[in-house]
C-alpha atoms as a PDB file:
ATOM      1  CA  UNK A   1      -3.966  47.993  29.065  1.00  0.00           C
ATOM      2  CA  UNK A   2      -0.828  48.599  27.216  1.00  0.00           C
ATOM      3  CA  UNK A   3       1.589  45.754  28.642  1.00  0.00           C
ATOM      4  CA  UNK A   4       5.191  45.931  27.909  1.00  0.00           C
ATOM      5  CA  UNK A   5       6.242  42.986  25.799  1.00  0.00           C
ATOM      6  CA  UNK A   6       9.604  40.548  27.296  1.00  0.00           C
ATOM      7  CA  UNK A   7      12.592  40.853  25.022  1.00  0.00           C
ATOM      8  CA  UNK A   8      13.638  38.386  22.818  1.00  0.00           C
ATOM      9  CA  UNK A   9      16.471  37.255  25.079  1.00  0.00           C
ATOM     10  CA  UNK A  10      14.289  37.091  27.940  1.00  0.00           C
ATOM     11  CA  UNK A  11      11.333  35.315  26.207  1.00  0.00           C
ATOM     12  CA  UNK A  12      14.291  32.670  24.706  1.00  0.00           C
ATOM     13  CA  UNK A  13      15.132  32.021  28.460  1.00  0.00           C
ATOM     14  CA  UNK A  14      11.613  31.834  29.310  1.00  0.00           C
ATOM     15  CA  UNK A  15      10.893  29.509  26.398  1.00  0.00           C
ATOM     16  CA  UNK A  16      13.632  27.404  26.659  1.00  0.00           C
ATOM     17  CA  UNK A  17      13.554  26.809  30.698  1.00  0.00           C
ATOM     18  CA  UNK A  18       9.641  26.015  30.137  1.00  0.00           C
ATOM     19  CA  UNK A  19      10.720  23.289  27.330  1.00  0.00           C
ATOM     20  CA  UNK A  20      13.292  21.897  29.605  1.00  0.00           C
ATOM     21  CA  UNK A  21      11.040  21.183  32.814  1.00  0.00           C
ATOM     22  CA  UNK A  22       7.932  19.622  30.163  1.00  0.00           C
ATOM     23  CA  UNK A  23      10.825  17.537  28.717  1.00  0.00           C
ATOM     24  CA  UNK A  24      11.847  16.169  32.181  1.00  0.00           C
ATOM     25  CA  UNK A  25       8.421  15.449  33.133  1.00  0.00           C
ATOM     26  CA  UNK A  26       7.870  13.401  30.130  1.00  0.00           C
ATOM     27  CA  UNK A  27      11.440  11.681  30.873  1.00  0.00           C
ATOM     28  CA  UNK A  28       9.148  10.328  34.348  1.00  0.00           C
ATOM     29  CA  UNK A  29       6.932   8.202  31.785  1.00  0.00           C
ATOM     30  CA  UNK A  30       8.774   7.553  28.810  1.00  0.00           C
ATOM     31  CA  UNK A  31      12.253   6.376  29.987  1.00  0.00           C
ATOM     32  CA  UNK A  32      11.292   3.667  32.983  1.00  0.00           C
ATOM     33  CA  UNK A  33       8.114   2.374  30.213  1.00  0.00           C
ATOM     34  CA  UNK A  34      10.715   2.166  27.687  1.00  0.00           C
ATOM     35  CA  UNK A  35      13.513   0.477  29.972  1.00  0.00           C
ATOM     36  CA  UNK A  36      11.117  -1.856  32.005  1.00  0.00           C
ATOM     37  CA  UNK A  37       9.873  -3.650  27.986  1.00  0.00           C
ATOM     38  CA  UNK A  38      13.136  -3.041  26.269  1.00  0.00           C
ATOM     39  CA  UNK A  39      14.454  -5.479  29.321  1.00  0.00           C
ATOM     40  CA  UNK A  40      10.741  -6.965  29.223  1.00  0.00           C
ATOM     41  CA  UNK A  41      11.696  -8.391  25.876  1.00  0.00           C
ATOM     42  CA  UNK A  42      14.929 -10.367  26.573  1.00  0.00           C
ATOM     43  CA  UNK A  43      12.434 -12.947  28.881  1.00  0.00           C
ATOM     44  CA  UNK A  44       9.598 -14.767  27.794  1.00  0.00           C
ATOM     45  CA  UNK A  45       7.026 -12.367  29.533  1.00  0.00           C
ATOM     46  CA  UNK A  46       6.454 -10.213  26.237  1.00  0.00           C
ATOM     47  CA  UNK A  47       5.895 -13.335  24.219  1.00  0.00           C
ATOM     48  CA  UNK A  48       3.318 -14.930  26.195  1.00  0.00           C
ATOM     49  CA  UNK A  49       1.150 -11.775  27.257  1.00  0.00           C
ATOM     50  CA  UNK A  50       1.605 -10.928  23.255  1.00  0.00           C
ATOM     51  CA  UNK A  51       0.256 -14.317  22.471  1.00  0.00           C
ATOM     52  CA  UNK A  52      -2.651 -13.655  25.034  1.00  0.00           C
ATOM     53  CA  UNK A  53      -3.427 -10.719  23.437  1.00  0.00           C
ATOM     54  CA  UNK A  54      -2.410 -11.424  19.942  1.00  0.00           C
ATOM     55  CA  UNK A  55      -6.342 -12.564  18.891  1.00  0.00           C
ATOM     56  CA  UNK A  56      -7.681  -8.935  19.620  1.00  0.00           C
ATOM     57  CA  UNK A  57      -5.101  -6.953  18.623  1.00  0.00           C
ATOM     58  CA  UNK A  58      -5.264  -9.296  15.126  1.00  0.00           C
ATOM     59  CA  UNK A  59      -8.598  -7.819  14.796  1.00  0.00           C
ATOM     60  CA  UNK A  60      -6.520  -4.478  13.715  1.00  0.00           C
ATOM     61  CA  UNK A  61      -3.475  -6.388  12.312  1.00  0.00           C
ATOM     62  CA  UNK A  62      -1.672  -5.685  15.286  1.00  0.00           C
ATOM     63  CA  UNK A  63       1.351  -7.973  16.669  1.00  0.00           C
ATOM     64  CA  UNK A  64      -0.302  -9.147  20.662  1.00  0.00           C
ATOM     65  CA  UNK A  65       2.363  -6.983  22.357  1.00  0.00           C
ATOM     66  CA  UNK A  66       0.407  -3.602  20.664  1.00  0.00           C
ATOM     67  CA  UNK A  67      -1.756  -4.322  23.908  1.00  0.00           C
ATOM     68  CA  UNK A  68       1.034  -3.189  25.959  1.00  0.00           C
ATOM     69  CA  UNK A  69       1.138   0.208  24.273  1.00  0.00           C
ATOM     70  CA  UNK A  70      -3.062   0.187  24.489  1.00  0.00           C
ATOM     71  CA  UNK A  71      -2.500   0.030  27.931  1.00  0.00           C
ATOM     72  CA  UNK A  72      -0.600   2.685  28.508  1.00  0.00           C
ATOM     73  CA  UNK A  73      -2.088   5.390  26.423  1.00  0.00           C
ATOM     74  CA  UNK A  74      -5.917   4.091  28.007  1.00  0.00           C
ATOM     75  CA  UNK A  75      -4.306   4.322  31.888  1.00  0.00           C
ATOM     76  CA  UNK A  76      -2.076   7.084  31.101  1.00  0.00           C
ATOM     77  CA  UNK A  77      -1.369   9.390  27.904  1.00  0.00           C
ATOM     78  CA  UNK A  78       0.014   9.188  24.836  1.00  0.00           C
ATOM     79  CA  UNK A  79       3.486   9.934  25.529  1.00  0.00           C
ATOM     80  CA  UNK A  80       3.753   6.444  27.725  1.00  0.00           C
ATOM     81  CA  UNK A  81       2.102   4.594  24.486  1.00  0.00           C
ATOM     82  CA  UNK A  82       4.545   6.072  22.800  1.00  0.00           C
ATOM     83  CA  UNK A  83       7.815   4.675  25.168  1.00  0.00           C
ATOM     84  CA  UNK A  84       5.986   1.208  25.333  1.00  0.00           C
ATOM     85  CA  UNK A  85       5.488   0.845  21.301  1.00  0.00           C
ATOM     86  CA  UNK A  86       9.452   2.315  20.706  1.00  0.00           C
ATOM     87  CA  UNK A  87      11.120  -1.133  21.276  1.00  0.00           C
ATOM     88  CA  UNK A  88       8.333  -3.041  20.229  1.00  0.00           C
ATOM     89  CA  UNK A  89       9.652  -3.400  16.352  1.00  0.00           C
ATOM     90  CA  UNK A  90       6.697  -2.197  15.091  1.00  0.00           C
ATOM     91  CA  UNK A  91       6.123  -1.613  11.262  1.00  0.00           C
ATOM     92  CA  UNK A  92       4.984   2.434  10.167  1.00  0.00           C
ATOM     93  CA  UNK A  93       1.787   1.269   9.486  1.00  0.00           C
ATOM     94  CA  UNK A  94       1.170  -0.829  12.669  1.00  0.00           C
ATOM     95  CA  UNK A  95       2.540   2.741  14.160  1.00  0.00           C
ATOM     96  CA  UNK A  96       0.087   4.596  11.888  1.00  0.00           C
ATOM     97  CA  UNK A  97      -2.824   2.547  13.284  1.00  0.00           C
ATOM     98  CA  UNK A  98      -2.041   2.214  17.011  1.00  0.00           C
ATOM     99  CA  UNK A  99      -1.632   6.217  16.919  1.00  0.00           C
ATOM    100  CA  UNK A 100      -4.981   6.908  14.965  1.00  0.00           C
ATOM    101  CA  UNK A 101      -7.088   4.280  17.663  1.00  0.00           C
ATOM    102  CA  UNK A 102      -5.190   5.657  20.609  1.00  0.00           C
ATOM    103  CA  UNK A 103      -5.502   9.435  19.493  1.00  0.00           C
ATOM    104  CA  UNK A 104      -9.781   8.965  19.740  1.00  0.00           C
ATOM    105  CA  UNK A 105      -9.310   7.079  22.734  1.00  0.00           C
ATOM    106  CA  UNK A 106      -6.295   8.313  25.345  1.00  0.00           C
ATOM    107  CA  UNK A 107      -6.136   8.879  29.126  1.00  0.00           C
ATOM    108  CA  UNK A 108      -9.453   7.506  29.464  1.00  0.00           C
ATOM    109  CA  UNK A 109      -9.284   7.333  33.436  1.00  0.00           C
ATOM    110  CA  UNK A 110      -8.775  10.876  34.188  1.00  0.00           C
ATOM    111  CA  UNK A 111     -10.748  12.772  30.668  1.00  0.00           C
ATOM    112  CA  UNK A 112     -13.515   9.982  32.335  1.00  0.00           C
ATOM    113  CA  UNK A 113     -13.623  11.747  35.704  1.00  0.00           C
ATOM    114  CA  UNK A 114     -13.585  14.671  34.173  1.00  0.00           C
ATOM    115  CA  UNK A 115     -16.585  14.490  31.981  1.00  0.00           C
ATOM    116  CA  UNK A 116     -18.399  12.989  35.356  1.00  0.00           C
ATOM    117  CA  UNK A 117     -17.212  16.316  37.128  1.00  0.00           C
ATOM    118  CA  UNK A 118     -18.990  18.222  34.230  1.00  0.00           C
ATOM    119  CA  UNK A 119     -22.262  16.438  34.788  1.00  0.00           C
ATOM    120  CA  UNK A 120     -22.556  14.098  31.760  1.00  0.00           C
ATOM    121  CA  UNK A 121     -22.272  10.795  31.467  1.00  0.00           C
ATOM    122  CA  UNK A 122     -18.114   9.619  32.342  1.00  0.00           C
ATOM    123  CA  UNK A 123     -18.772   6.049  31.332  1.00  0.00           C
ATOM    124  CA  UNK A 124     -20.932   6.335  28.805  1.00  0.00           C
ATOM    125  CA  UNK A 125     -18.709   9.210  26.411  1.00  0.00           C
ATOM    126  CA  UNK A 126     -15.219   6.731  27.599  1.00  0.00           C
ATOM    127  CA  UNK A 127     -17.393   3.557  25.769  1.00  0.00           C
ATOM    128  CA  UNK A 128     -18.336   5.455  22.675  1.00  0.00           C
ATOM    129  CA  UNK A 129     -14.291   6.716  22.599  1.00  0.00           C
ATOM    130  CA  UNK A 130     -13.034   2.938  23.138  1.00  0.00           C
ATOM    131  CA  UNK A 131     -16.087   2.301  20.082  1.00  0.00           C
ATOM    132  CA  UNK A 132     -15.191   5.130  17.732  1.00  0.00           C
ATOM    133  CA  UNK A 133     -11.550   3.935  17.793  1.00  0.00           C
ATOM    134  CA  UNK A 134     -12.169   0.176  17.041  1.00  0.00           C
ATOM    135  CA  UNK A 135     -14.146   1.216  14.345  1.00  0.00           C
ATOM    136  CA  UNK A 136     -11.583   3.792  13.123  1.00  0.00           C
ATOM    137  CA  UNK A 137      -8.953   0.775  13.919  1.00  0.00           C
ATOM    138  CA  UNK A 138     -11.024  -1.495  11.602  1.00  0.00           C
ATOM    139  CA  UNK A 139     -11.626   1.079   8.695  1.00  0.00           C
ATOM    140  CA  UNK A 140      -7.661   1.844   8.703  1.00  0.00           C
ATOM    141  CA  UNK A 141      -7.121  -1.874   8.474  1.00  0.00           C
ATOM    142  CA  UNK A 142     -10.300  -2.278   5.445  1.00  0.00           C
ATOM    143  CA  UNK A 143      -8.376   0.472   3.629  1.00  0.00           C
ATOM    144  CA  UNK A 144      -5.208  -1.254   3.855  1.00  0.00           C
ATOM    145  CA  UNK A 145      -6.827  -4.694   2.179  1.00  0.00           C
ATOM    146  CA  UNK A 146      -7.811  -2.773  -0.253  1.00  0.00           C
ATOM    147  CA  UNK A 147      -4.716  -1.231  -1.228  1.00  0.00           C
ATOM    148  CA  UNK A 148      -5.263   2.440  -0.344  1.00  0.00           C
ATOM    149  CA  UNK A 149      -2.495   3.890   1.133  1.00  0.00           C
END
């Protein structure tokens, strides 16, 4: 029971090789998502998807383009939201409130298959998420009319 514990130096090199390969495994999602609507944004695509999306996203005073970020942290995680909303100009607030909806409801495909795998209801817990983070979406925005925060 009585385990020898690394020394510093070798739980630095641990630490810091462990830090390297999660930062190159995040560089697989956030640099192409951030390239492909950085270049995205010099052509007219952006601006007519953002247009098609920009009456639901108003709902949570959102620019249409948000959707793009939605996207990616519903299909995938956070960290891809994250690389879409970067060169999307966004304001800290519109930041604030796509990270507080996306936070309740992230990687919704694979937490989904999860819960299924578990025995509950998949479908039924990923609704209530996508719910609970409108609702948070339009209680941020209510609290902004008012002048709170």
């Amino acid at each position: 029971m009585n385990e020898a514990v690394p020394d510093l130096p070798t739980r630095l090199r641990t630490g810091l090789s462990g830090g390297v390969q999660t930062a190159l495994k995040l560089c697989k999602y956030v640099l192409p998502l951030y390239v492909l609507v950085d270049l995205l944004k010099q052509t007219p695509v952006i601006a007519w998807l953002g247009a098609f999306f920009a009456p639901l996203m108003g709902l949570f005073g959102l620019p249409g383009e948000a959707a793009f970020a939605f996207v990616a942290a519903f299909l995938l995680n956070l960290y891809a939201a994250i690389a879409v909303m970067a060169p999307l100009d966004l304001s800290p607030w519109q930041v604030t409130q796509c990270g507080l909806m996306m936070g309740i409801a992230h990687n919704l495909l694979v937490e989904g298959a999860v819960l299924r795998g578990t025995g509950t209801r998949g479908g039924v817990l990923t609704l209530c998420r996508l719910l609970i983070a409108a609702l948070a979406g339009w209680l941020l925005l209510g609290l902004r009319a008012l002048g709170v925060g």
